[in-house]
C-alpha atoms as a PDB file:
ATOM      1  CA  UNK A   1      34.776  41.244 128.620  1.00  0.00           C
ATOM      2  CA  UNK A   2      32.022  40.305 126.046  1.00  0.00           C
ATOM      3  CA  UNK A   3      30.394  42.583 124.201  1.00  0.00           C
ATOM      4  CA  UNK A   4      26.414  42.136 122.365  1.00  0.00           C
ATOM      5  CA  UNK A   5      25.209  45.631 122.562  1.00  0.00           C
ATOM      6  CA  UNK A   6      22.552  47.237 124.652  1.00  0.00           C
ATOM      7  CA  UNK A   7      20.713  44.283 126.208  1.00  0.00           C
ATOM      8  CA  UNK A   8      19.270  46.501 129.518  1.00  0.00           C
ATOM      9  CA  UNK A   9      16.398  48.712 129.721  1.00  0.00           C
ATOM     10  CA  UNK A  10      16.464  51.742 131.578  1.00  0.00           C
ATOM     11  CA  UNK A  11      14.986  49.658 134.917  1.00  0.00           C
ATOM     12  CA  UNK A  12      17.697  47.715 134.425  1.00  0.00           C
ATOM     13  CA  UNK A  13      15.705  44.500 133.319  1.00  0.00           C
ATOM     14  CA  UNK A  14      17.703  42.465 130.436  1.00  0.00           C
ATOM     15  CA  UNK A  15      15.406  42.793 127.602  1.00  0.00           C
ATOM     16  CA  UNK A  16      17.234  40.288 124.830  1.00  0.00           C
ATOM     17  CA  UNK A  17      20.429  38.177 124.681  1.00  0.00           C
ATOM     18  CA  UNK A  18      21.760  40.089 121.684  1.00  0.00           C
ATOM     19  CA  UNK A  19      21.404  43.186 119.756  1.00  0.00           C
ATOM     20  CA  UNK A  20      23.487  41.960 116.366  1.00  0.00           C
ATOM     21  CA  UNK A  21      25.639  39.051 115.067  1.00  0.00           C
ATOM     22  CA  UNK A  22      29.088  40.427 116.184  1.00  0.00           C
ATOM     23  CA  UNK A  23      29.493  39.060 119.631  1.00  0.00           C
ATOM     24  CA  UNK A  24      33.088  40.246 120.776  1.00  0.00           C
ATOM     25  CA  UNK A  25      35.337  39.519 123.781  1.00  0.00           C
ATOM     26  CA  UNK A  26      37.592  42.382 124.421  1.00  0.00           C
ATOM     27  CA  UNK A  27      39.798  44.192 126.992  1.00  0.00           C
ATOM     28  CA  UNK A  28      39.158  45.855 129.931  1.00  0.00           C
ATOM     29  CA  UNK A  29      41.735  48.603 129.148  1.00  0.00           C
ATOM     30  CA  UNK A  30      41.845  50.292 125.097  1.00  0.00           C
ATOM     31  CA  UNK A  31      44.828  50.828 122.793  1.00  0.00           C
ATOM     32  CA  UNK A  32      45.068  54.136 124.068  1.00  0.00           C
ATOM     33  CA  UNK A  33      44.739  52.692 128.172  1.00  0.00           C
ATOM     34  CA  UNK A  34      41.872  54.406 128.412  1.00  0.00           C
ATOM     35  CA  UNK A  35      39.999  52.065 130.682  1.00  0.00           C
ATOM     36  CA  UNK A  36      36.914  50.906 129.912  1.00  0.00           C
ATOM     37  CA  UNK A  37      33.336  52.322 131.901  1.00  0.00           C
ATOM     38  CA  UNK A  38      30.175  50.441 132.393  1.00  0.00           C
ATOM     39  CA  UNK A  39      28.012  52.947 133.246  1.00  0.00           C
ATOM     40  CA  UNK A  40      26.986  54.879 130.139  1.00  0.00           C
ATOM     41  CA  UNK A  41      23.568  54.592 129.023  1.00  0.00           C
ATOM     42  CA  UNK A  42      22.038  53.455 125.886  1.00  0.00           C
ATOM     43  CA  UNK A  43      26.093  52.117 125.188  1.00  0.00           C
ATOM     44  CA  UNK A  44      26.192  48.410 125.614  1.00  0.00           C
ATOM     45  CA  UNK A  45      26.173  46.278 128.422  1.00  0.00           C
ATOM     46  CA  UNK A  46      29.367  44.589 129.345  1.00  0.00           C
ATOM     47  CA  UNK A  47      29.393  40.919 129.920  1.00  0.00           C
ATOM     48  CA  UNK A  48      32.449  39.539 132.288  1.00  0.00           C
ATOM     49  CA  UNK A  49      34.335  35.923 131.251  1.00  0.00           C
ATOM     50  CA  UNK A  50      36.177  34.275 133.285  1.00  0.00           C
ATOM     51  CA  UNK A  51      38.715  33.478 130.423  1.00  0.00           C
ATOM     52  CA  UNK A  52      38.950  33.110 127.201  1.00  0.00           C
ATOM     53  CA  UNK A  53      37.911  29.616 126.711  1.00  0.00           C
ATOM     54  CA  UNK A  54      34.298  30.676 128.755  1.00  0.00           C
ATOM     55  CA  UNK A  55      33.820  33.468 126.155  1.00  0.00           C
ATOM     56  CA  UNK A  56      34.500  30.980 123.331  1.00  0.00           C
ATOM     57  CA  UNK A  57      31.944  28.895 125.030  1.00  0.00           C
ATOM     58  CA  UNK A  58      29.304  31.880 125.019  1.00  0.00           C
ATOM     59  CA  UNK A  59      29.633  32.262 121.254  1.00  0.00           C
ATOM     60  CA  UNK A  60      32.068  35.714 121.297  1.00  0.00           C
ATOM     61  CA  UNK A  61      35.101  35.977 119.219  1.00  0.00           C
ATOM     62  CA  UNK A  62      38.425  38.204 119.690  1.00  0.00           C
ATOM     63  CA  UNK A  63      37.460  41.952 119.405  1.00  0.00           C
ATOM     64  CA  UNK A  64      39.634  42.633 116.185  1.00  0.00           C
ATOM     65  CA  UNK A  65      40.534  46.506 117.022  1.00  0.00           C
ATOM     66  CA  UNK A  66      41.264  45.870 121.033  1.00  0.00           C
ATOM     67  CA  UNK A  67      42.592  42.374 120.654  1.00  0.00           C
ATOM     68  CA  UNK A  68      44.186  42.730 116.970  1.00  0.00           C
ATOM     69  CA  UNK A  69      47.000  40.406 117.418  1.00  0.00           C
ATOM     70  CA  UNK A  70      44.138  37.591 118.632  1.00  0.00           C
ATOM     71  CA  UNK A  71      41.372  38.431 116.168  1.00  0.00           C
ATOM     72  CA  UNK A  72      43.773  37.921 113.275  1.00  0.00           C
ATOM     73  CA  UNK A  73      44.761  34.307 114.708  1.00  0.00           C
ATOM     74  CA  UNK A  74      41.629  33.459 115.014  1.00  0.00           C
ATOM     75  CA  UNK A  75      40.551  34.539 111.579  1.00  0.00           C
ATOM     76  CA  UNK A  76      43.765  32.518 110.515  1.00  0.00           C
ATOM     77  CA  UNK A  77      42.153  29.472 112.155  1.00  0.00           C
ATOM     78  CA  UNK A  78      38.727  30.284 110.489  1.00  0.00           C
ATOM     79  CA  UNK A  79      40.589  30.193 107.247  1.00  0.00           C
ATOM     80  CA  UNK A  80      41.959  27.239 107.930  1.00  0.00           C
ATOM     81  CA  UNK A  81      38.761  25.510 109.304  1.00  0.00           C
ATOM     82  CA  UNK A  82      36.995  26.407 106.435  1.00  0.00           C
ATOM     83  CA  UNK A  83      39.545  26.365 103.436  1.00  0.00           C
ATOM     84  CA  UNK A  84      37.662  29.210 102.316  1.00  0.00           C
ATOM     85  CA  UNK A  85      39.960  31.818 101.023  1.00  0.00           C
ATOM     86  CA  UNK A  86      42.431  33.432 102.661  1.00  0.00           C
ATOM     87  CA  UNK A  87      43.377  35.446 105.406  1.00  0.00           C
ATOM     88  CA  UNK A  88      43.291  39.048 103.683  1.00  0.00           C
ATOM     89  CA  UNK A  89      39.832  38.262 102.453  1.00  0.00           C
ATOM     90  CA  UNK A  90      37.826  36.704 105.135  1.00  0.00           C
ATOM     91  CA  UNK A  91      35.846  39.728 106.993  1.00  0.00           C
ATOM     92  CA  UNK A  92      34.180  40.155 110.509  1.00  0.00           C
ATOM     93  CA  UNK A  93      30.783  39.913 108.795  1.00  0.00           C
ATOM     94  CA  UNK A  94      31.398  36.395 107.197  1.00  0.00           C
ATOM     95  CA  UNK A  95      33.246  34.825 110.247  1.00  0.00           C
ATOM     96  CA  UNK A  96      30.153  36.489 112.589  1.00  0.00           C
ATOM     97  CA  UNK A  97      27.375  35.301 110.274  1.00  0.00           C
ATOM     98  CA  UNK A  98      28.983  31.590 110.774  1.00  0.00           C
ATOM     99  CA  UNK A  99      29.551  31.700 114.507  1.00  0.00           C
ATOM    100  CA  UNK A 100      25.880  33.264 114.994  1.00  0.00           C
ATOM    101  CA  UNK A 101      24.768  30.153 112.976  1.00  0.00           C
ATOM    102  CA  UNK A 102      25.837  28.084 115.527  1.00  0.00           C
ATOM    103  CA  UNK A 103      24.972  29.627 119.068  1.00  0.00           C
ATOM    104  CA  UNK A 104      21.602  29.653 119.146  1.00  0.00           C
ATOM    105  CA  UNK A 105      18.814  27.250 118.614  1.00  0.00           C
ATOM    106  CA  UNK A 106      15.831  29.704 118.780  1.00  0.00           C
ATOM    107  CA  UNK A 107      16.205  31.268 121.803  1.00  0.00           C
ATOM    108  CA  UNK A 108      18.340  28.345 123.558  1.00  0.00           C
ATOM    109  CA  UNK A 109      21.585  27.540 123.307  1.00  0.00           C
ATOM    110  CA  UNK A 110      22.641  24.957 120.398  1.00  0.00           C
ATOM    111  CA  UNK A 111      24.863  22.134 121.487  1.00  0.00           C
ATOM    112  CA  UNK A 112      26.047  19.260 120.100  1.00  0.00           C
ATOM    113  CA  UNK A 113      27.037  15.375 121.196  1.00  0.00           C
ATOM    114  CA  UNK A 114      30.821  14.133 120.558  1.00  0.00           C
ATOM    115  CA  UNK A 115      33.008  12.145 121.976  1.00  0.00           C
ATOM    116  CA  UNK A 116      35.758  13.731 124.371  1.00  0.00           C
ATOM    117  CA  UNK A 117      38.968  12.281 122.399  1.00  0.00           C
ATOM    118  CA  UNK A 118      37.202  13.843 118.907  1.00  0.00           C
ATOM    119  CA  UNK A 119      37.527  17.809 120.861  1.00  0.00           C
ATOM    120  CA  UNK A 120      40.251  19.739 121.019  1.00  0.00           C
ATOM    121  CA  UNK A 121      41.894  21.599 124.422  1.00  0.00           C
ATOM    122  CA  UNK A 122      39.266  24.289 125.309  1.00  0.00           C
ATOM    123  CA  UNK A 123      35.860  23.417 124.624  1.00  0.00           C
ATOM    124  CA  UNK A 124      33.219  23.315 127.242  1.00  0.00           C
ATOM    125  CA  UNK A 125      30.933  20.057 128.209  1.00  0.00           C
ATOM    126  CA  UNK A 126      28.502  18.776 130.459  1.00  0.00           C
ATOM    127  CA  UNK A 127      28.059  15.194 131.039  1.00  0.00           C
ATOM    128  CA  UNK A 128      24.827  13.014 130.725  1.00  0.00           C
ATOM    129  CA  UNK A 129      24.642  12.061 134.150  1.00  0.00           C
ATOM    130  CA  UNK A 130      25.359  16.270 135.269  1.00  0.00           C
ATOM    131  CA  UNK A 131      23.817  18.576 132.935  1.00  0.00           C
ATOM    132  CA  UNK A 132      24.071  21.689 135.057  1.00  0.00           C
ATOM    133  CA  UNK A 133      27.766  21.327 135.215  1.00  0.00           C
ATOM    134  CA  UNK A 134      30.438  22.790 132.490  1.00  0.00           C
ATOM    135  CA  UNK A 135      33.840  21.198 132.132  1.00  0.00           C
ATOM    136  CA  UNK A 136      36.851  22.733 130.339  1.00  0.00           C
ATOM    137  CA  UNK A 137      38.765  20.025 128.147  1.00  0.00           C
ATOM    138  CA  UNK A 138      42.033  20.659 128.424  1.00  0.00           C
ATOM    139  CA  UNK A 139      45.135  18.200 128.387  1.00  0.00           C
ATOM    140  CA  UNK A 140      43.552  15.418 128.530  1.00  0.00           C
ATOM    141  CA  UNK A 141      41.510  16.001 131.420  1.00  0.00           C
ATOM    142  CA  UNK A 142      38.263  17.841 133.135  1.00  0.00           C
ATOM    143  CA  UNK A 143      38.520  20.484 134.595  1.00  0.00           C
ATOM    144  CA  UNK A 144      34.822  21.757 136.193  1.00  0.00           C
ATOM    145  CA  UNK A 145      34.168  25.364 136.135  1.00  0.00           C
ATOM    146  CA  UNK A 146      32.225  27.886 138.055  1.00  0.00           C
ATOM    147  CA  UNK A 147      31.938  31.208 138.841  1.00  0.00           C
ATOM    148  CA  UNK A 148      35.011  31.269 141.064  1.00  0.00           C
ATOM    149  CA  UNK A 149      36.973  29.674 138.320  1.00  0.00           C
ATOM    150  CA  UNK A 150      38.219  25.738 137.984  1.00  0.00           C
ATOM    151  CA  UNK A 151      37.976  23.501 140.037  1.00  0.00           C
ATOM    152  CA  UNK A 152      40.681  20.630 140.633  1.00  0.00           C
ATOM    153  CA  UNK A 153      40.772  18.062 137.189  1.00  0.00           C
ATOM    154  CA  UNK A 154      39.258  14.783 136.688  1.00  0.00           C
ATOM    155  CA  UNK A 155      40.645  11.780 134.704  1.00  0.00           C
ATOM    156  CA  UNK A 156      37.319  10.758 132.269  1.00  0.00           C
ATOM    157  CA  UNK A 157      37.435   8.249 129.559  1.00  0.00           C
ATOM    158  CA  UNK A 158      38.473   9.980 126.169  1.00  0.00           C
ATOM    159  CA  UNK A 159      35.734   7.592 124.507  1.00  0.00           C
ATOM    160  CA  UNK A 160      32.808   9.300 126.968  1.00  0.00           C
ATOM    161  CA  UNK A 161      30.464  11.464 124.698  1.00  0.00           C
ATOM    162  CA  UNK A 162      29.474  14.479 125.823  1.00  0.00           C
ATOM    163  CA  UNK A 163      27.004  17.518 125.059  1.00  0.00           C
ATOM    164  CA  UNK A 164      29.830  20.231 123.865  1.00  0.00           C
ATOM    165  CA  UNK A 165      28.835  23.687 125.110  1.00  0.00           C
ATOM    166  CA  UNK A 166      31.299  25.056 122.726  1.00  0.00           C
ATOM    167  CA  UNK A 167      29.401  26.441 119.101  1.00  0.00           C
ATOM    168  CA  UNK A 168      30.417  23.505 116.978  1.00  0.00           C
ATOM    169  CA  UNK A 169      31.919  26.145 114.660  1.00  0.00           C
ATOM    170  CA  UNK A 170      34.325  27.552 117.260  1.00  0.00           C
ATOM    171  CA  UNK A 171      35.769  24.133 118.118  1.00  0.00           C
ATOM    172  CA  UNK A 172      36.302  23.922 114.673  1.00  0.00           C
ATOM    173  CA  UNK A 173      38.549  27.026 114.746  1.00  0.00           C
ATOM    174  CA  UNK A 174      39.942  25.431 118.371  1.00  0.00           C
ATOM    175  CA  UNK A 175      41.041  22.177 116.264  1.00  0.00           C
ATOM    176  CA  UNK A 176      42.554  24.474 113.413  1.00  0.00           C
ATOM    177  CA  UNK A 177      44.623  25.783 116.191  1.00  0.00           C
ATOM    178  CA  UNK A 178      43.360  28.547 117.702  1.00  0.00           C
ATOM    179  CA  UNK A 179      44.660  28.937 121.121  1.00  0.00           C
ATOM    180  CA  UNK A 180      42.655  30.918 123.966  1.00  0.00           C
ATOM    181  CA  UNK A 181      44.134  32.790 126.275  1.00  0.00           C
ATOM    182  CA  UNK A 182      43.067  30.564 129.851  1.00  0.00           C
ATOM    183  CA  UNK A 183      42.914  31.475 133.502  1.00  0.00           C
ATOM    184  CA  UNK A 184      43.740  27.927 134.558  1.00  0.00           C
ATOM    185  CA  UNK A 185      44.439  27.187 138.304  1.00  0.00           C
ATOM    186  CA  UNK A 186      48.400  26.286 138.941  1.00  0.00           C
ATOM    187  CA  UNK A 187      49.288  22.607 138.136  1.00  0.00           C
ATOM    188  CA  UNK A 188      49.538  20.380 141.340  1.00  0.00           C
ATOM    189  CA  UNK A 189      52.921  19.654 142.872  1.00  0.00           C
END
């Protein structure tokens, strides 16, 4: 479940995309199992991934109080993708204020053109050819993606360039090694 703050008037029209920098993917159920409600008020309004790898996509980042143990890896592979200090002294604020850098071009999405062997396993595409489809990268292979999850994968040419859906920053933390919890459909016999 993403997280960006209230986004929904009271007539229940989405009024903005985002109501800060700290877009968070948590869990359905707290540290105290406490499930989570939707319908308070003037709260936030919960966004629903697929996976992991979708969130990433989105621009979110592991909620560091409900998903400790995954927003400290991640700020590991921050570290590491940035060689700027260390793990102790890197903050939400500064890994935020970098991610938000890179999800939005104005009001659109920013994206960026690489080739498919240059990506590491979970980033998000679309191809020249099929702009209104997403593809997971992962393994070696496409996997397409829609509501009702993945779809069966696709052998494409590691040299094909693509438009990456995934924040450029994000697959930097991917290639640092940063590994997203996925919802992928079982492998075929």
């Amino acid at each position: 479940m993403g997280n960006r703050r209230i986004l929904v008037d009271a007539a229940g029209q989405v009024r903005k995309t985002h109501a800060h920098k700290n877009w968070i993917c948590c869990t359905l159920v707290s540290k105290t199992g406490k499930r989570v409600t939707f319908d308070a008020q003037d709260h936030y309004t919960p966004l629903f991934f697929w996976d992991e790898a979708v969130a990433l996509a989105a621009g979110h980042r592991p909620c560091a109080e409900c998903r400790n143990a995954d927003y400290k890896a991640f700020k590991r592979a921050f570290v590491a993708a940035t060689g700027d200090g260390d793990d102790n002294a890197v903050k939400a604020g500064q890994i935020d204020a970098r991610l938000h850098a890179d999800r939005l071009e104005g009001k659109a999405k920013k994206t960026f053109r690489a080739r498919l062997l240059d990506l590491p396993a979970a980033c998000f595409f679309a191809l020249a050819d099929q702009p209104d489809l997403a593809y997971l990268w992962h393994g070696g292979r496409a996997l397409p993606w829609s509501h009702h999850g993945y779809g069966p994968s696709l052998a494409l040419d590691p040299d094909t360039t693509v438009e990456v859906l995934t924040p450029k920053f994000t697959v930097a933390i991917l290639a640092a090694g940063y590994a997203p919890q996925l919802h992928l459909p079982p492998a075929p016999n």
